[in-house]
Protein backbone atom coordinates (compact mmCIF):
# COMPACT_ATOMS: atom_id res chain seq x y z
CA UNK A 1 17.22 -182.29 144.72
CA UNK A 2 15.82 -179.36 145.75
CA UNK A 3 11.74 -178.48 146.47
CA UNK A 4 9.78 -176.50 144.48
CA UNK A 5 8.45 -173.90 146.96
CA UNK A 6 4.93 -172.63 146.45
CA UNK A 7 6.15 -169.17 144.90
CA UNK A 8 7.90 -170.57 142.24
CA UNK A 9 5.10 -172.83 141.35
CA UNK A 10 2.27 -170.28 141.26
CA UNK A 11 4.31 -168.34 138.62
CA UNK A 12 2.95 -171.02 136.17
CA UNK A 13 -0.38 -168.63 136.10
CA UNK A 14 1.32 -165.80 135.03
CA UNK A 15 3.61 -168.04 132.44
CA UNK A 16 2.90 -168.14 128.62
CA UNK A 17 2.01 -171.95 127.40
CA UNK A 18 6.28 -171.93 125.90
CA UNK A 19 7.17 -171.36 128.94
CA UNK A 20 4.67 -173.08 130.84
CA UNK A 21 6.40 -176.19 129.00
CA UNK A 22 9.98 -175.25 129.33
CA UNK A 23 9.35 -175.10 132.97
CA UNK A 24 7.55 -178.51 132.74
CA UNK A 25 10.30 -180.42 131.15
CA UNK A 26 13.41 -177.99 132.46
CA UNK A 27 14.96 -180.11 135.20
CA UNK A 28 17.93 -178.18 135.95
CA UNK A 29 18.83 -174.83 138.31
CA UNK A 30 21.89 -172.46 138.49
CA UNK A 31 21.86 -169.49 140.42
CA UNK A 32 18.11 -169.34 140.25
CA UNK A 33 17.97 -169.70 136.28
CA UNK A 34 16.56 -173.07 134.83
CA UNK A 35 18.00 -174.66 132.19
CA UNK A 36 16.41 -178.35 130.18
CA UNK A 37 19.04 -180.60 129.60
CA UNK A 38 19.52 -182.01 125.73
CA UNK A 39 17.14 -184.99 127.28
CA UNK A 40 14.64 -182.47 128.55
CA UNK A 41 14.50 -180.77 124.99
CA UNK A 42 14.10 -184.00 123.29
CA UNK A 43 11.14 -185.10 125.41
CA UNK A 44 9.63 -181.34 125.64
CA UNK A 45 9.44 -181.69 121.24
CA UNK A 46 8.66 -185.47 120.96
CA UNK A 47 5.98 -186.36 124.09
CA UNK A 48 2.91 -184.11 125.64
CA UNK A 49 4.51 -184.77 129.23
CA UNK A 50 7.93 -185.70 130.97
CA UNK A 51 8.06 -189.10 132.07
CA UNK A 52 8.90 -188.63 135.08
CA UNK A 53 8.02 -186.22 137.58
CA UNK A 54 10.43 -182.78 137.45
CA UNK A 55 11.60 -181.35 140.40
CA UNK A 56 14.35 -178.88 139.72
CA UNK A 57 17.92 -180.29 140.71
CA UNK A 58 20.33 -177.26 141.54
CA UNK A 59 23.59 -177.61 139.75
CA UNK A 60 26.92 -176.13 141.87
CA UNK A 61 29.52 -174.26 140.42
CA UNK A 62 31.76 -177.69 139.91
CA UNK A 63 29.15 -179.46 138.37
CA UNK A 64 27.92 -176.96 135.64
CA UNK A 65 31.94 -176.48 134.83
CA UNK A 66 32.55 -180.20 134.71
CA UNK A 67 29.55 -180.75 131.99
CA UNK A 68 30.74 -177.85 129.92
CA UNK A 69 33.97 -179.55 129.72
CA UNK A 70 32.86 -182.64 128.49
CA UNK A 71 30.80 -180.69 125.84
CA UNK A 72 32.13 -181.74 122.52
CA UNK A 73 33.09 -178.84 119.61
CA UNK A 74 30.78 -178.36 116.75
CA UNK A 75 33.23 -180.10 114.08
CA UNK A 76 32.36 -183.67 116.49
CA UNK A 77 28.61 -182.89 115.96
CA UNK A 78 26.33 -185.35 114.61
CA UNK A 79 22.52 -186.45 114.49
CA UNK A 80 22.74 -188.43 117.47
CA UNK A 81 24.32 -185.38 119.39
CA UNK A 82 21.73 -184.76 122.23
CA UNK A 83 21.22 -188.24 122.92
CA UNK A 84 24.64 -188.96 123.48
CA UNK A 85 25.04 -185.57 125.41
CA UNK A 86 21.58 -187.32 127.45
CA UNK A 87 21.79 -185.38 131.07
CA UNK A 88 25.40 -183.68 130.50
CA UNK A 89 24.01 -180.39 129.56
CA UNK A 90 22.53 -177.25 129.86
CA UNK A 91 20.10 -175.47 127.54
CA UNK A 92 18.67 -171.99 128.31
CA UNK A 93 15.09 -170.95 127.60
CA UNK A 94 16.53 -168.50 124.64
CA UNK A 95 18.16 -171.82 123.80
CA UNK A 96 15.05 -173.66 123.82
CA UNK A 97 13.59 -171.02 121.47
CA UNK A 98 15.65 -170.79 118.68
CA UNK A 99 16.12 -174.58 118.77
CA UNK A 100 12.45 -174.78 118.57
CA UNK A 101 13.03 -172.49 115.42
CA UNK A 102 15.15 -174.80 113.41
CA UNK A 103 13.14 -177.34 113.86
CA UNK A 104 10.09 -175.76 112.01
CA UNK A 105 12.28 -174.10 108.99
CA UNK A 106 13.21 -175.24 105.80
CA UNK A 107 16.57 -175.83 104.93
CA UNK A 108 17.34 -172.40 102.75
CA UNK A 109 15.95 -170.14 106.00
CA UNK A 110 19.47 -171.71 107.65
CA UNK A 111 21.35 -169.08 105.53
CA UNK A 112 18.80 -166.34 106.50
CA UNK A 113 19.59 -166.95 110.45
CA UNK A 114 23.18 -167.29 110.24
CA UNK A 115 23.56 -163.90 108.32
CA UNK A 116 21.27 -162.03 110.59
CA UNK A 117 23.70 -163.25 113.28
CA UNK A 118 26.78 -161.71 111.42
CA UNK A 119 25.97 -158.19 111.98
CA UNK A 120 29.87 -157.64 110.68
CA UNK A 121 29.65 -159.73 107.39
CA UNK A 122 32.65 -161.64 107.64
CA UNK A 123 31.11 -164.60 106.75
CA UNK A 124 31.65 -166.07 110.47
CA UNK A 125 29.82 -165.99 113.87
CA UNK A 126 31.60 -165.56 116.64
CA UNK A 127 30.11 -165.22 120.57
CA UNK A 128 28.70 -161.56 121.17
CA UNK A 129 26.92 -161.58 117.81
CA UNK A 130 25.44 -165.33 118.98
CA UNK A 131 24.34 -163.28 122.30
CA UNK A 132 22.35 -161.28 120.46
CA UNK A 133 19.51 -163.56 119.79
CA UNK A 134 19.22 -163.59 123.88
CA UNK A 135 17.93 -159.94 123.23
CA UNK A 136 16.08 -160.78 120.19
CA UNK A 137 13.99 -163.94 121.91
CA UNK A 138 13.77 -162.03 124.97
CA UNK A 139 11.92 -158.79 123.66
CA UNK A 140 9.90 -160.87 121.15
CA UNK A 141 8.71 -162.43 124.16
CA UNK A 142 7.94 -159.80 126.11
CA UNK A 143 5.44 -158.55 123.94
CA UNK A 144 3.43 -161.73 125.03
CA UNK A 145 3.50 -161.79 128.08
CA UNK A 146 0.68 -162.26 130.23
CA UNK A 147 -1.10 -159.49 132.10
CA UNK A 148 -0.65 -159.73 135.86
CA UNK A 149 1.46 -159.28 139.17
CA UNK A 150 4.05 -157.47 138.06
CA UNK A 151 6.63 -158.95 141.00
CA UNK A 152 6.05 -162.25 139.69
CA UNK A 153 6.63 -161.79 135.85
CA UNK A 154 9.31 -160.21 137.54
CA UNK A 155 10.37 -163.83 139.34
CA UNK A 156 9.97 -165.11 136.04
CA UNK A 157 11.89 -163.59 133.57
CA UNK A 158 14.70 -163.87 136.32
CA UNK A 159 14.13 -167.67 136.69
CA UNK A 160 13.72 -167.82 132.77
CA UNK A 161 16.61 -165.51 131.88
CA UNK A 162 18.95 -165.78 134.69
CA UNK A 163 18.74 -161.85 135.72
CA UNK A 164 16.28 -159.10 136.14
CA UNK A 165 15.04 -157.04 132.22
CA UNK A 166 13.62 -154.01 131.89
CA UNK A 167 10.20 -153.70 129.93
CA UNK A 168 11.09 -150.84 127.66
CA UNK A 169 11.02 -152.30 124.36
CA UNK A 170 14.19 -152.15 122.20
CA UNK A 171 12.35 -153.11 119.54
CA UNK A 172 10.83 -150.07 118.10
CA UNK A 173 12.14 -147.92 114.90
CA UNK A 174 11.02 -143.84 115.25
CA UNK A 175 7.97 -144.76 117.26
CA UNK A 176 7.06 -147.85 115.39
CA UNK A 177 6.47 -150.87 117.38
CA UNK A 178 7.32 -153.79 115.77
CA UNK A 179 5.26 -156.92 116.40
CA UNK A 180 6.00 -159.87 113.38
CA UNK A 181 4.50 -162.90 113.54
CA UNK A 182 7.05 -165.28 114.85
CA UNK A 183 10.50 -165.50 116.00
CA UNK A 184 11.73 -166.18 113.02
CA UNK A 185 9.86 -163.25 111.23
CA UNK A 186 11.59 -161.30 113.96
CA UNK A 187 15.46 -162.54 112.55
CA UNK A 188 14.26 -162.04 109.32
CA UNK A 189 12.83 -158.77 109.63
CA UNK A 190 15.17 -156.99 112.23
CA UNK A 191 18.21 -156.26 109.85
CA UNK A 192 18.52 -152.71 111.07
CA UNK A 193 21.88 -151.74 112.03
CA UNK A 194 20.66 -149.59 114.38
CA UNK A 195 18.85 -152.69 115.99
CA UNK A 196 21.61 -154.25 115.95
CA UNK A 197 23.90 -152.18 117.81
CA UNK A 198 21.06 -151.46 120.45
CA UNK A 199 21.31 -155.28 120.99
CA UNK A 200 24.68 -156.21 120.77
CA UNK A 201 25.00 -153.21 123.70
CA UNK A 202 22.71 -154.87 125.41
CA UNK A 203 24.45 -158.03 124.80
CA UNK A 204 27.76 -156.51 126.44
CA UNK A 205 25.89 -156.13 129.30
CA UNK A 206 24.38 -159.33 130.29
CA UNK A 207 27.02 -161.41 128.77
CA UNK A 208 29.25 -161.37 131.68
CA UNK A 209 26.65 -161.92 134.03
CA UNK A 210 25.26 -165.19 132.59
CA UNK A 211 26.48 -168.61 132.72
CA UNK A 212 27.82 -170.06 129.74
CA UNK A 213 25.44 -173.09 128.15
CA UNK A 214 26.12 -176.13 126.54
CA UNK A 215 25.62 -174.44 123.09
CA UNK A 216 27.84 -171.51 123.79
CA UNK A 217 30.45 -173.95 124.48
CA UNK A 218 29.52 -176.17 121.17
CA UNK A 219 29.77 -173.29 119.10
CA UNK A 220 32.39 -171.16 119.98
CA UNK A 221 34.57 -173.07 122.82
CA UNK A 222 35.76 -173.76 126.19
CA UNK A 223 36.73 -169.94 126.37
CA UNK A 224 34.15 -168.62 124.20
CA UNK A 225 37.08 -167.59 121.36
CA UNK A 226 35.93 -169.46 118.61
CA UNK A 227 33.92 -168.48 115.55
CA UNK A 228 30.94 -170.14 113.79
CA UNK A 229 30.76 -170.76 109.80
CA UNK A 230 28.00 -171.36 108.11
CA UNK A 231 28.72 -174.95 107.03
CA UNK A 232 29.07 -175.96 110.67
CA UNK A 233 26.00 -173.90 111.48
CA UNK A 234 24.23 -175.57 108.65
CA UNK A 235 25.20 -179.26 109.22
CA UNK A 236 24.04 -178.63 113.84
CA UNK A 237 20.89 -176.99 112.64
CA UNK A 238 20.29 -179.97 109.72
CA UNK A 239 21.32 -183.21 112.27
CA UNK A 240 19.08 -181.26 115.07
CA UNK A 241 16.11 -182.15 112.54
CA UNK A 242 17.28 -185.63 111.93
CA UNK A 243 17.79 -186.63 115.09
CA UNK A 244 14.18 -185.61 116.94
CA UNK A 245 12.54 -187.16 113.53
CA UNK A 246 14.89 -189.99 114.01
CA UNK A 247 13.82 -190.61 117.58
CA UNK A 248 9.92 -190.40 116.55
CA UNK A 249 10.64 -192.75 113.72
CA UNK A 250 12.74 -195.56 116.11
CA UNK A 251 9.83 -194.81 118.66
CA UNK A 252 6.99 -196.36 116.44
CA UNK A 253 9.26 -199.01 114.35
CA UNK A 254 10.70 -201.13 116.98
CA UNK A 255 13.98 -201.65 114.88
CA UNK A 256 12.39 -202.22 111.46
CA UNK A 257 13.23 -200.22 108.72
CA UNK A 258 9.35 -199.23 108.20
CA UNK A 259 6.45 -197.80 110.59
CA UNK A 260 2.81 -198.73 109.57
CA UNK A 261 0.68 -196.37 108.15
CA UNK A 262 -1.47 -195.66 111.19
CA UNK A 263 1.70 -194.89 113.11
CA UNK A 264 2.47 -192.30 110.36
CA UNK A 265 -0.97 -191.22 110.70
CA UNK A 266 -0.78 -191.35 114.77
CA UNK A 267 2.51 -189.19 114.09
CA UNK A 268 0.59 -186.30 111.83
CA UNK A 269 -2.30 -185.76 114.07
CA UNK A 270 0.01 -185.40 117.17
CA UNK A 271 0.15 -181.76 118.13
CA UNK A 272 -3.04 -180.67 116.33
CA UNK A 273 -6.17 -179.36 117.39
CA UNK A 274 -8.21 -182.48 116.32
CA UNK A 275 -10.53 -183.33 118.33
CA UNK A 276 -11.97 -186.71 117.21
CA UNK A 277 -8.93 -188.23 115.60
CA UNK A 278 -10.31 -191.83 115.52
CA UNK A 279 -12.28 -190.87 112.46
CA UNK A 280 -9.11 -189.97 110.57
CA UNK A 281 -7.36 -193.49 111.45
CA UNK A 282 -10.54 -195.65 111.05
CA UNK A 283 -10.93 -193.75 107.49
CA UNK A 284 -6.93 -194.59 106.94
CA UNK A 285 -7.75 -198.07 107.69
CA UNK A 286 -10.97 -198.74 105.30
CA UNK A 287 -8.79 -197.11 102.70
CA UNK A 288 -6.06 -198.83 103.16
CA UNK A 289 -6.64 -202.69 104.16
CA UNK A 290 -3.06 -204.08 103.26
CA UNK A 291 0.02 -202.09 105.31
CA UNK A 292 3.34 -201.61 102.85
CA UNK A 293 4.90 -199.38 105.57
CA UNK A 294 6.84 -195.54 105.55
CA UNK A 295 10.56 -195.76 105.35
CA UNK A 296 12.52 -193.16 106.90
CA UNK A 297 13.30 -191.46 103.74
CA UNK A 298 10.08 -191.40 103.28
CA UNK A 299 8.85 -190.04 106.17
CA UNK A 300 11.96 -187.39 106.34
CA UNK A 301 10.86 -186.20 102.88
CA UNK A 302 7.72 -185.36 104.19
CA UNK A 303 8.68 -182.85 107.59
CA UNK A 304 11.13 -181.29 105.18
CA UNK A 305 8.43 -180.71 102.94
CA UNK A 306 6.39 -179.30 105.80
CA UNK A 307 9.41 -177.24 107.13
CA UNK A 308 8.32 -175.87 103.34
CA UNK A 309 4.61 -175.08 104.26
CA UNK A 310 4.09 -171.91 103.95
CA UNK A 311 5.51 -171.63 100.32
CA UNK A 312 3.18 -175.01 99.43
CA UNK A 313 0.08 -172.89 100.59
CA UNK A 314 0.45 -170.53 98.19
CA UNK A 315 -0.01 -173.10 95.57
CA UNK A 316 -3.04 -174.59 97.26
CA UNK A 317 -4.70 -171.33 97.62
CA UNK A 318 -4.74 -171.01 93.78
CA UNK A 319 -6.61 -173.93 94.17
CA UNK A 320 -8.72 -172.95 96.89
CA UNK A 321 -9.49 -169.37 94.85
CA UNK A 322 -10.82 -171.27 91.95
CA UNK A 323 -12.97 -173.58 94.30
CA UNK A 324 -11.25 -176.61 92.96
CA UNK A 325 -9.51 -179.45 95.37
CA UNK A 326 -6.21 -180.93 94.62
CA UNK A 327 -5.87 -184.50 93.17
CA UNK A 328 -2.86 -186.77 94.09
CA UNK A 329 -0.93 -185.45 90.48
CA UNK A 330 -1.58 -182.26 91.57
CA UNK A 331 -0.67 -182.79 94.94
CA UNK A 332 2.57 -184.55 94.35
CA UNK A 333 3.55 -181.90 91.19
CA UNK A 334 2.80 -178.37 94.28
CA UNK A 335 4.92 -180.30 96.71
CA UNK A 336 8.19 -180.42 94.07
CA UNK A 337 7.15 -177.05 92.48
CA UNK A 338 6.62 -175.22 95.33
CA UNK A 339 9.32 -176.72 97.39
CA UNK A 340 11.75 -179.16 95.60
CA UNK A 341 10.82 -182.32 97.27
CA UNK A 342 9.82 -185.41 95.53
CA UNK A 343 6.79 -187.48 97.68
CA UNK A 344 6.85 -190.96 96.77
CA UNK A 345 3.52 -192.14 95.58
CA UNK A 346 3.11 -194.47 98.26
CA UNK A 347 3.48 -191.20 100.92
CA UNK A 348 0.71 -189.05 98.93
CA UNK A 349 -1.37 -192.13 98.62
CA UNK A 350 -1.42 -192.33 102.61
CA UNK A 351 -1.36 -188.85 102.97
CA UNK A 352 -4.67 -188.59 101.01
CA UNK A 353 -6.20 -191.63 102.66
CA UNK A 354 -5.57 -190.10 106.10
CA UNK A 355 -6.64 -186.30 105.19
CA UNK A 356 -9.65 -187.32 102.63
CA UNK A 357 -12.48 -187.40 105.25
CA UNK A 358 -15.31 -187.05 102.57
CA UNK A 359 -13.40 -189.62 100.15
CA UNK A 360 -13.88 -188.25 97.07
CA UNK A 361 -9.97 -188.84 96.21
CA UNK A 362 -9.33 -184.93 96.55
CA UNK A 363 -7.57 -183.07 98.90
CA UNK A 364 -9.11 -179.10 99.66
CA UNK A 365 -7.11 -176.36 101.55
CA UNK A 366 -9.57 -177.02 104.83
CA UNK A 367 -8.63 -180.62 105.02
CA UNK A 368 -5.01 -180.36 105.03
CA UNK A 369 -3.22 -177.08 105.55
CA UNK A 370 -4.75 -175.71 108.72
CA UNK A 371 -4.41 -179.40 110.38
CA UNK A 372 -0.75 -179.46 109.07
CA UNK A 373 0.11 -176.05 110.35
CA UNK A 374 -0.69 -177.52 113.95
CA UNK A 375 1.74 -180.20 113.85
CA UNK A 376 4.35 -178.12 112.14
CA UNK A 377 4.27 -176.36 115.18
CA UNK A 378 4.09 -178.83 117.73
CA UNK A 379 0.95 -177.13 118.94
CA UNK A 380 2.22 -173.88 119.41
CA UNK A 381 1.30 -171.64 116.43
């Protein structure tokens, strides 16, 4: 196990919070590049802190190549694939990114991502267009960095990224500087093929310089020959979301097929900027005296619905614009209109009994989107 020296520490002031918290929960080193293991990511998306104390263990040639051979190919995957992976693995902080990506995104944006990928169009993925996402993640990024010493943003794109970057943006079209709103606005809206080829260049470059990752290996092999198709992309990207709200579920239900409604509740406010949330629960409670209890297709139902938030809001501001709130009809009719998932009435009841802090039995855009967009988000909007 190796120390963390005092320079590497102090380059948490000139980190942004993501990568404050990679380098919180990352628990690996190779070559002076971190790396989380599939245990790291799972406790960096479902607890504020690791639960033990992190010191950075440095992984030697042998060690790295012995884990990457026990990775398993993505036709084995499942939704309990980073738990049984536990400490046998390695995730980048590109990695960590876009896995932080899938999480948040409904269902139809998987087909979005995995053509953006296949610059070619042949309908497959294969490594060097994968790579390119390195370039994407790291340029988005770099347009947030902090101010500061420039030697140690320096240290800590090289510790983050595994070798030195330049900060001349690749990102710009005749002069325009392109700044979307999120990652994925970034995959969605960088379909150039101009883009693409400055990338992928830049892709050929670093590729043979970086180690190869546990997801590399999942995706496209042992020697990297391999290509992707969607329906494997698809099912890693749709068991990824079952298995962290799996793990949140078994953490609150102590084997019983239900959690309580103030766990649900507990669950929600998680992540958000609420300050006082005793007032939410001790409303929840009055409201509802008797517990019946959230199944897990209940509570899945509702996280893909908010995976579907931002084309819900547009229903609720039609609402909001005619200064009227939203009954539990309503409510329940948006979700399925909006987004194609049916809420039993049990869910909306709670829902509403949790988010109706003036108890008038309707819901308005204040009370539940903005809260909602927090924990959709994990607290980093």
């Amino acid at each position: 196990v190796t120390e963390n020296r005092s320079d590497l520490e102090d380059l948490h002031l000139y980190a942004t919070p993501r990568e404050q918290r990679f380098r919180r929960f990352a628990s690996l080193e190779f070559e002076g590049q971190l790396y989380m293991t599939p245990y790291d990511f799972i406790q960096a998306v479902t607890s504020d802190e690791p639960k033990r104390a992190k010191k950075w263990r440095s992984l030697s040639k042998q060690e790295l190549n012995q884990i990457l051979m026990e990775t398993p190919p993505v036709w084995k995957g499942s939704s309990k694939l980073f738990r049984n992976l536990n400490e046998k693995g390695v995730i980048s902080y590109t990695e960590y990114l876009f896995l932080l990506c899938i999480l948040t995104k409904p269902h139809a944006g998987f087909r979005i991502a995995f053509n953006m990928f296949d610059t070619d169009g042949n309908e497959m993925v294969d490594k060097k267009e994968f790579l390119v996402l390195q370039e994407i993640f790291r340029k988005k990024n770099e347009k947030r960095e902090r101010k500061g010493d420039e030697e140690k943003r320096a240290m800590l794109r090289l510790q983050l990224y595994g070798y030195h970057t330049s900060t001349n943006s690749v990102l710009k079209t005749e002069g325009e500087d392109l700044v979307p709103r999120s990652y994925w606005d970034t995959l969605r809206r960088s379909t150039s093929q101009a883009l693409f080829s400055d990338l992928a260049e830049r892709a050929d470059d670093i590729s043979s310089s970086l180690s190869d990752t546990t997801l590399l290996v999942h995706f496209f092999g042992k020697k990297g020959k391999a290509e992707l198709n969607f329906e494997d992309f698809y099912r890693f990207m749709d068991n990824l979301q079952t298995e962290v709200l799996e793990i949140e579920f078994l953490s609150y239900s102590n084997g019983m097929n239900t959690i309580s409604e103030e766990d649900f509740a507990h669950i929600l406010l998680r992540y958000t900027n609420v300050e006082n949330t005793s007032s939410y629960l001790e409303n929840m409670r009055c409201r509802i005296p008797e517990e019946k209890g959230i199944t897990f297709d209940e509570f899945r139902s509702f996280f893909q619905f908010l995976n579907n938030l931002e084309d819900f809001t547009i229903a609720m501001q039609m609402y909001n614009f005619a200064s009227r709130s939203i009954g539990q009809d309503e409510f329940k009719r948006a979700v399925y209109v909006a987004t194609g998932v049916k809420l039993s009435p049990h869910l909306v009841n709670t829902v509403f009994k949790i988010f109706d802090v003036d108890r008038d039995d309707q819901l308005s855009y204040k009370e539940f989107i903005g809260i909602m967009k927090d924990r959709l988000n994990r607290g980093f909007r």
